[in-house]
PDB file of N, CA and C in Angstrom:
ATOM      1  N   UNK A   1       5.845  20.123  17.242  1.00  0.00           N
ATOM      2  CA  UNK A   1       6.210  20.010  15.839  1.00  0.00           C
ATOM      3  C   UNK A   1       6.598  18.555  15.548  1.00  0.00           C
ATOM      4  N   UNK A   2       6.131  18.109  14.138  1.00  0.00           N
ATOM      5  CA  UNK A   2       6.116  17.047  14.636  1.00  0.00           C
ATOM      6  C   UNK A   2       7.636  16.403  13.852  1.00  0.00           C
ATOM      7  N   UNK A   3       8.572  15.408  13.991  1.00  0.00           N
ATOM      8  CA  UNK A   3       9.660  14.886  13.742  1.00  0.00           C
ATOM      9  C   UNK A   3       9.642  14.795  12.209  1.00  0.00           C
ATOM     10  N   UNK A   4      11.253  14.365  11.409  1.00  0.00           N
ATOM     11  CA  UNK A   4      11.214  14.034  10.721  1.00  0.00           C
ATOM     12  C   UNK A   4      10.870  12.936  10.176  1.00  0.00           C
ATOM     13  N   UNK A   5      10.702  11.801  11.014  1.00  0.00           N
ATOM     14  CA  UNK A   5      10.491  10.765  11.197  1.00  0.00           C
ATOM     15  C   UNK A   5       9.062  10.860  10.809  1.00  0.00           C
ATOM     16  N   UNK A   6       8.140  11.694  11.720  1.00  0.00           N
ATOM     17  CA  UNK A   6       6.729  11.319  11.568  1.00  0.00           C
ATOM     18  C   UNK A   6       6.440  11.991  10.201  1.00  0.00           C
ATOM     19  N   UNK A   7       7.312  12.700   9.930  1.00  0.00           N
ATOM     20  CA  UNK A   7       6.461  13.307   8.134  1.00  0.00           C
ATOM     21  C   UNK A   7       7.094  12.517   7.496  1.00  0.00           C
ATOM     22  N   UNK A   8       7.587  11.749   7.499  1.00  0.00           N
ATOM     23  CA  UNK A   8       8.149  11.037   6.480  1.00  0.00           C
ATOM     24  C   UNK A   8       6.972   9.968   6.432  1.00  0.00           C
ATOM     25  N   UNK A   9       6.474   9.366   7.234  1.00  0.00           N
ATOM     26  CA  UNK A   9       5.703   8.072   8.000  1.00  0.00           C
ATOM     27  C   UNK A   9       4.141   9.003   7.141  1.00  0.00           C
ATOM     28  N   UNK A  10       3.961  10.058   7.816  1.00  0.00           N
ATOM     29  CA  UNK A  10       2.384  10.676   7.022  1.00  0.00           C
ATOM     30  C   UNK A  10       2.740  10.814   5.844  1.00  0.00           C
ATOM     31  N   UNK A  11       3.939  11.446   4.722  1.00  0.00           N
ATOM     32  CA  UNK A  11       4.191  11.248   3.407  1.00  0.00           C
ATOM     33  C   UNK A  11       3.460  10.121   2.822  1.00  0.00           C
ATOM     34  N   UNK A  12       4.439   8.569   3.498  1.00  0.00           N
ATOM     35  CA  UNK A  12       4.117   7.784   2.645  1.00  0.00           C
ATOM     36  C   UNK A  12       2.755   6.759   2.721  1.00  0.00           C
ATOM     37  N   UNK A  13       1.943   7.761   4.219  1.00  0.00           N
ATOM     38  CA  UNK A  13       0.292   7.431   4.384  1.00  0.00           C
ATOM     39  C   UNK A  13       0.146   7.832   2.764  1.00  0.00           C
ATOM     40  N   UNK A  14      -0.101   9.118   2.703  1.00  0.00           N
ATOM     41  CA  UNK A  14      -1.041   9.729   1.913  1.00  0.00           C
ATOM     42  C   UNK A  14      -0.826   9.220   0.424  1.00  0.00           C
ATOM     43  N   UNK A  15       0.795   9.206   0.242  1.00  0.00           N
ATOM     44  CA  UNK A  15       1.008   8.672  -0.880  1.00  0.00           C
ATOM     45  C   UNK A  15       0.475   7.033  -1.159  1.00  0.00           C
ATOM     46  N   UNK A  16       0.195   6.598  -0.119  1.00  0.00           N
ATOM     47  CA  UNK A  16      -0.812   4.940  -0.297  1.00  0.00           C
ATOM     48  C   UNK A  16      -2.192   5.314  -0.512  1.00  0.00           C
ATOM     49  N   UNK A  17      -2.577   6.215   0.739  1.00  0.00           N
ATOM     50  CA  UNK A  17      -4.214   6.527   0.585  1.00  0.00           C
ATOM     51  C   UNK A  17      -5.169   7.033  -0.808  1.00  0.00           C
ATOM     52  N   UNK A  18      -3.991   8.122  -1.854  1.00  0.00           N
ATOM     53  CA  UNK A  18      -4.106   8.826  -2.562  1.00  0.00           C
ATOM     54  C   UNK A  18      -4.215   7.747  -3.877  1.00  0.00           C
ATOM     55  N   UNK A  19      -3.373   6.424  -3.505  1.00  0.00           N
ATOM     56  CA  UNK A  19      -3.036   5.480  -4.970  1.00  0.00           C
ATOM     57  C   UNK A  19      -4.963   4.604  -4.672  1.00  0.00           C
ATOM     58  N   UNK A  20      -4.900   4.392  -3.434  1.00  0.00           N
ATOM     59  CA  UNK A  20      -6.385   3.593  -3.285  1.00  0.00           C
ATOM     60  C   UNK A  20      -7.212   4.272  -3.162  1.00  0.00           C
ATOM     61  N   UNK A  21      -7.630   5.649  -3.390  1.00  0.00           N
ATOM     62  CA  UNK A  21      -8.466   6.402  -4.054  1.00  0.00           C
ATOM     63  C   UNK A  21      -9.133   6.691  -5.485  1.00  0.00           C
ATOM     64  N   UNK A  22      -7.434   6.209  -5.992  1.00  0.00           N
ATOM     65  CA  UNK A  22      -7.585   6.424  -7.333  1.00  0.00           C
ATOM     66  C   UNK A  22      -7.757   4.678  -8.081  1.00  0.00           C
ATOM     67  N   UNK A  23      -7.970   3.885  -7.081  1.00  0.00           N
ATOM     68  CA  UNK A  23      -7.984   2.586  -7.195  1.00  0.00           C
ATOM     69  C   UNK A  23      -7.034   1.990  -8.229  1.00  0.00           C
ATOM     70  N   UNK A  24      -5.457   2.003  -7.549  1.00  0.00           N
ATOM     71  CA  UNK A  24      -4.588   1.900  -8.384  1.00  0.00           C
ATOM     72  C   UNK A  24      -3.538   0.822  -6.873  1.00  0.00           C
ATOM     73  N   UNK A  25      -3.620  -0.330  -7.468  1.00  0.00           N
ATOM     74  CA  UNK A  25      -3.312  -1.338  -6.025  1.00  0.00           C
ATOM     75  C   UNK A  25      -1.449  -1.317  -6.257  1.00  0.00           C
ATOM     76  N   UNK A  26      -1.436  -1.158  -7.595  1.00  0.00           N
ATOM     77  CA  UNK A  26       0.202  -1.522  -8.011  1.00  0.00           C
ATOM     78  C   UNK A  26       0.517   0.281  -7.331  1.00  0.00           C
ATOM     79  N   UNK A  27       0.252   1.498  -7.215  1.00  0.00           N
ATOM     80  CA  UNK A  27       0.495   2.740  -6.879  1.00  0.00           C
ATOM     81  C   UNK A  27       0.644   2.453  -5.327  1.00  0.00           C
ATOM     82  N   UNK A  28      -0.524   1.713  -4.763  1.00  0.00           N
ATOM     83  CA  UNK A  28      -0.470   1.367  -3.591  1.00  0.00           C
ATOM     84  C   UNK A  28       0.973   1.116  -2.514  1.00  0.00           C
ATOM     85  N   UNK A  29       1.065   0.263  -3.502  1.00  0.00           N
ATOM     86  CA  UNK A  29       2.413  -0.669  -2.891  1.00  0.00           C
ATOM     87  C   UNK A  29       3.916  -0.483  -3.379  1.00  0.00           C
ATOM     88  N   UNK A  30       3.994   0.875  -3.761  1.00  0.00           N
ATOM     89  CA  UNK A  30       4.901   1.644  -4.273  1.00  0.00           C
ATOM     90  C   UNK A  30       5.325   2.157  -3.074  1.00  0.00           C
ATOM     91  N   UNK A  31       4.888   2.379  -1.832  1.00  0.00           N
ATOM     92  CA  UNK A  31       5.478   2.723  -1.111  1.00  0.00           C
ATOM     93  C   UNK A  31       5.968   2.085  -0.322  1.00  0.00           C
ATOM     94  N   UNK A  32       5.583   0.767  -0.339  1.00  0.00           N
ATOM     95  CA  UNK A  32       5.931  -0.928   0.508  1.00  0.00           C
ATOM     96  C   UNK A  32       7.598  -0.938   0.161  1.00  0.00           C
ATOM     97  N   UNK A  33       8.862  -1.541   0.571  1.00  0.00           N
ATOM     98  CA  UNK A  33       9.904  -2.093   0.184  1.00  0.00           C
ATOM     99  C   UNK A  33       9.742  -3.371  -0.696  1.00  0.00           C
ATOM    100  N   UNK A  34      10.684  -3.301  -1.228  1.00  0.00           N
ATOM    101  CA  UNK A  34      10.294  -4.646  -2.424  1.00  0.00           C
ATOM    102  C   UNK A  34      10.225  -5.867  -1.302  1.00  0.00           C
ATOM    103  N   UNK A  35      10.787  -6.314  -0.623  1.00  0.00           N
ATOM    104  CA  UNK A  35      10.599  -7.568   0.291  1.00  0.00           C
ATOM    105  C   UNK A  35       9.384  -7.363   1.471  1.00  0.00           C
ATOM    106  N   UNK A  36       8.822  -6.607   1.658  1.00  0.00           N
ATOM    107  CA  UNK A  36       7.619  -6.621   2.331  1.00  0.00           C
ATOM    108  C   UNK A  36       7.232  -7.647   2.795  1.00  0.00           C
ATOM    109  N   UNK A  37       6.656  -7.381   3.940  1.00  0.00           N
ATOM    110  CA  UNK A  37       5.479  -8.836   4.581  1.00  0.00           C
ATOM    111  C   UNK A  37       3.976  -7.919   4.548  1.00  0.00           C
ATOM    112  N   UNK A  38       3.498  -8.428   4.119  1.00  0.00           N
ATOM    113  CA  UNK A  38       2.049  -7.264   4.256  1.00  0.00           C
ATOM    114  C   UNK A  38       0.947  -8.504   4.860  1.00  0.00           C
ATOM    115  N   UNK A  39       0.695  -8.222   6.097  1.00  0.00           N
ATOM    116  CA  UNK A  39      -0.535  -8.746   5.959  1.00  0.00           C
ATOM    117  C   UNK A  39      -1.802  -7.531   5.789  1.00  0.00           C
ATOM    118  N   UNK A  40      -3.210  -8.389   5.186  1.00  0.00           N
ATOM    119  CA  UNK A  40      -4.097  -7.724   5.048  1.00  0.00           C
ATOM    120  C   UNK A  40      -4.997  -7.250   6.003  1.00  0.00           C
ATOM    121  N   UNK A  41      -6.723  -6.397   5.605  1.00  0.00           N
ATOM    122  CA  UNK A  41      -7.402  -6.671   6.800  1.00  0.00           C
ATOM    123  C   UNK A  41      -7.680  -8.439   7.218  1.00  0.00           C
ATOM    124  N   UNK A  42      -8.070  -8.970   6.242  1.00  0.00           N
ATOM    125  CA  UNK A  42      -8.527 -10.396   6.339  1.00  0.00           C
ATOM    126  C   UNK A  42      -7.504 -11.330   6.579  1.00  0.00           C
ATOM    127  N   UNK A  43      -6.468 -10.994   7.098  1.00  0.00           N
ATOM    128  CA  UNK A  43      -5.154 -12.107   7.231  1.00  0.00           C
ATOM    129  C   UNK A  43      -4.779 -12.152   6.223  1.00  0.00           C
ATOM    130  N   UNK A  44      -4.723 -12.061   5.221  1.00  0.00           N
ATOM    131  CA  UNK A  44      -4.243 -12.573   4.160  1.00  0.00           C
ATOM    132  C   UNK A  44      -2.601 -11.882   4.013  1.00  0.00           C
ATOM    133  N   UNK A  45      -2.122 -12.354   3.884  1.00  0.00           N
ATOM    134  CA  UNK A  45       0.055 -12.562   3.999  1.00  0.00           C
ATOM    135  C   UNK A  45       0.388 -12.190   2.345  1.00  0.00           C
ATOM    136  N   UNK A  46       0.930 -11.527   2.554  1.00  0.00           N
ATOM    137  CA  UNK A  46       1.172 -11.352   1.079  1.00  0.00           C
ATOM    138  C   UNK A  46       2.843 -10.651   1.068  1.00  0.00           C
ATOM    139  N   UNK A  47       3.810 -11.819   0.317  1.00  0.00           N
ATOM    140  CA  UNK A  47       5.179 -11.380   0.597  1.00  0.00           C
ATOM    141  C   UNK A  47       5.640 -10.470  -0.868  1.00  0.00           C
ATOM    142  N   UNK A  48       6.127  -9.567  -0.874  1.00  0.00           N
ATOM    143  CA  UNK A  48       7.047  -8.618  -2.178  1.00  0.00           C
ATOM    144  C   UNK A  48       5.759  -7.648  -2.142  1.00  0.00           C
ATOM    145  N   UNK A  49       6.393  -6.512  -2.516  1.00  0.00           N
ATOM    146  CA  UNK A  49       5.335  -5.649  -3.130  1.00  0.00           C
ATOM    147  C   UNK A  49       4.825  -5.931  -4.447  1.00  0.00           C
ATOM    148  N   UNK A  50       5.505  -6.529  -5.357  1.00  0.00           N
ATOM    149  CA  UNK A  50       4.574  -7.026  -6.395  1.00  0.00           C
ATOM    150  C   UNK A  50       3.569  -7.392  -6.361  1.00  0.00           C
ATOM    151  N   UNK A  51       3.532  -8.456  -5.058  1.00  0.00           N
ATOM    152  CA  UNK A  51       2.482  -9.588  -4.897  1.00  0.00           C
ATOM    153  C   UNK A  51       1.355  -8.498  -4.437  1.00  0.00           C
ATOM    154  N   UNK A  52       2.037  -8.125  -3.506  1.00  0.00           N
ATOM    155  CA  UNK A  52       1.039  -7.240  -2.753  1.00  0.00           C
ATOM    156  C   UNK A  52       0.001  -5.677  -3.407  1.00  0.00           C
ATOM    157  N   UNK A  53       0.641  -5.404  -4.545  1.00  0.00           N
ATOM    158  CA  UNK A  53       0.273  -4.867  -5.604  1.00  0.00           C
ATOM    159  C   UNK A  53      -0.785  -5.195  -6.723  1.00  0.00           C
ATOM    160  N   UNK A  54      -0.166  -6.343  -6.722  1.00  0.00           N
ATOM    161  CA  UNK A  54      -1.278  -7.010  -7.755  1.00  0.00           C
ATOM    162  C   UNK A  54      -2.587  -7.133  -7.470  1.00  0.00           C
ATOM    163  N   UNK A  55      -2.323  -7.731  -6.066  1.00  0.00           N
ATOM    164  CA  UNK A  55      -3.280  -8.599  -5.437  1.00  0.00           C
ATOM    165  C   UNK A  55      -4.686  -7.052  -5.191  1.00  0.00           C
ATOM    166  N   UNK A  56      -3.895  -5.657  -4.803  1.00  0.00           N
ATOM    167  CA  UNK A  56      -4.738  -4.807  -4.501  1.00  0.00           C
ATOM    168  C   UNK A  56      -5.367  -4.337  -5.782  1.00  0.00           C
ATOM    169  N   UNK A  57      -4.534  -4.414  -6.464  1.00  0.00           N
ATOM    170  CA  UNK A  57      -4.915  -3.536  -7.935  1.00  0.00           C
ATOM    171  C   UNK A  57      -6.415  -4.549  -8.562  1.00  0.00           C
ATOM    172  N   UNK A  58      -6.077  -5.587  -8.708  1.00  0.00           N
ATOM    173  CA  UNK A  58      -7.083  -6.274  -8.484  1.00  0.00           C
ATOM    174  C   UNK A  58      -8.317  -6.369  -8.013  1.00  0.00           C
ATOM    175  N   UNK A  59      -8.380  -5.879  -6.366  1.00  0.00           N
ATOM    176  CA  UNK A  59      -9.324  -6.020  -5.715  1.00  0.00           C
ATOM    177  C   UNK A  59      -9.843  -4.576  -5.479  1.00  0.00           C
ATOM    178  N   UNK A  60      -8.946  -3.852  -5.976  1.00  0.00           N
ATOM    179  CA  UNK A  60      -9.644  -2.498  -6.392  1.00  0.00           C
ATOM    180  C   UNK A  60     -10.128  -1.994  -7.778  1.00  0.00           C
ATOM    181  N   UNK A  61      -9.642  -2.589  -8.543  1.00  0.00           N
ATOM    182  CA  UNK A  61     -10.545  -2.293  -9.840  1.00  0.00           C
ATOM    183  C   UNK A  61     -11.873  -3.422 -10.176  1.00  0.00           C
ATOM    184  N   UNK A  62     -12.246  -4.555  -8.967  1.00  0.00           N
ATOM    185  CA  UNK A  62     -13.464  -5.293  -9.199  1.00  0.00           C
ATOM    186  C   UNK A  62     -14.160  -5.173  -7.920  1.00  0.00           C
ATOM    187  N   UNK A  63     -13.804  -4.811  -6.798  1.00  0.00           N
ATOM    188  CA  UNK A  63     -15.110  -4.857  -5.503  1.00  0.00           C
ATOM    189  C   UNK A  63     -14.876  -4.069  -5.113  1.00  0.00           C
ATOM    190  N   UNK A  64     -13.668  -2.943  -5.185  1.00  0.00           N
ATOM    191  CA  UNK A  64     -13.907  -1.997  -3.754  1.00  0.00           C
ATOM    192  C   UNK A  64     -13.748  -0.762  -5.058  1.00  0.00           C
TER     193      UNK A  64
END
């Protein structure tokens, strides 16, 4: 069975997977802490969830 720990951890998968489905980058990063370090697949560093929000919402409503 698996911990509280790990459903908490798959919660806030799905609740990311479910926002970049719906190609929504700011939904995305709703589950990030506001001070975040995110890097990307491509390296790319991206500090706050704002940033890191934008930057997806962005790149999901024009290429992916």
């Amino acid at each position: 069975m698996p911990s509280s720990d790990e459903l908490a951890i798959s919660a806030l998968y799905r609740e990311m997977m479910e926002a970049w489905d719906r190609g929504s980058g700011i939904d995305f990063a709703k589950a990030m802490t506001p001070d975040v370090e995110f890097v990307g697949f491509d390296g790319s560093w991206f500090r706050g969830r704002d940033e890191a929000g934008t930057f997806h919402d962005e790149l999901l409503k024009t290429h992916l």
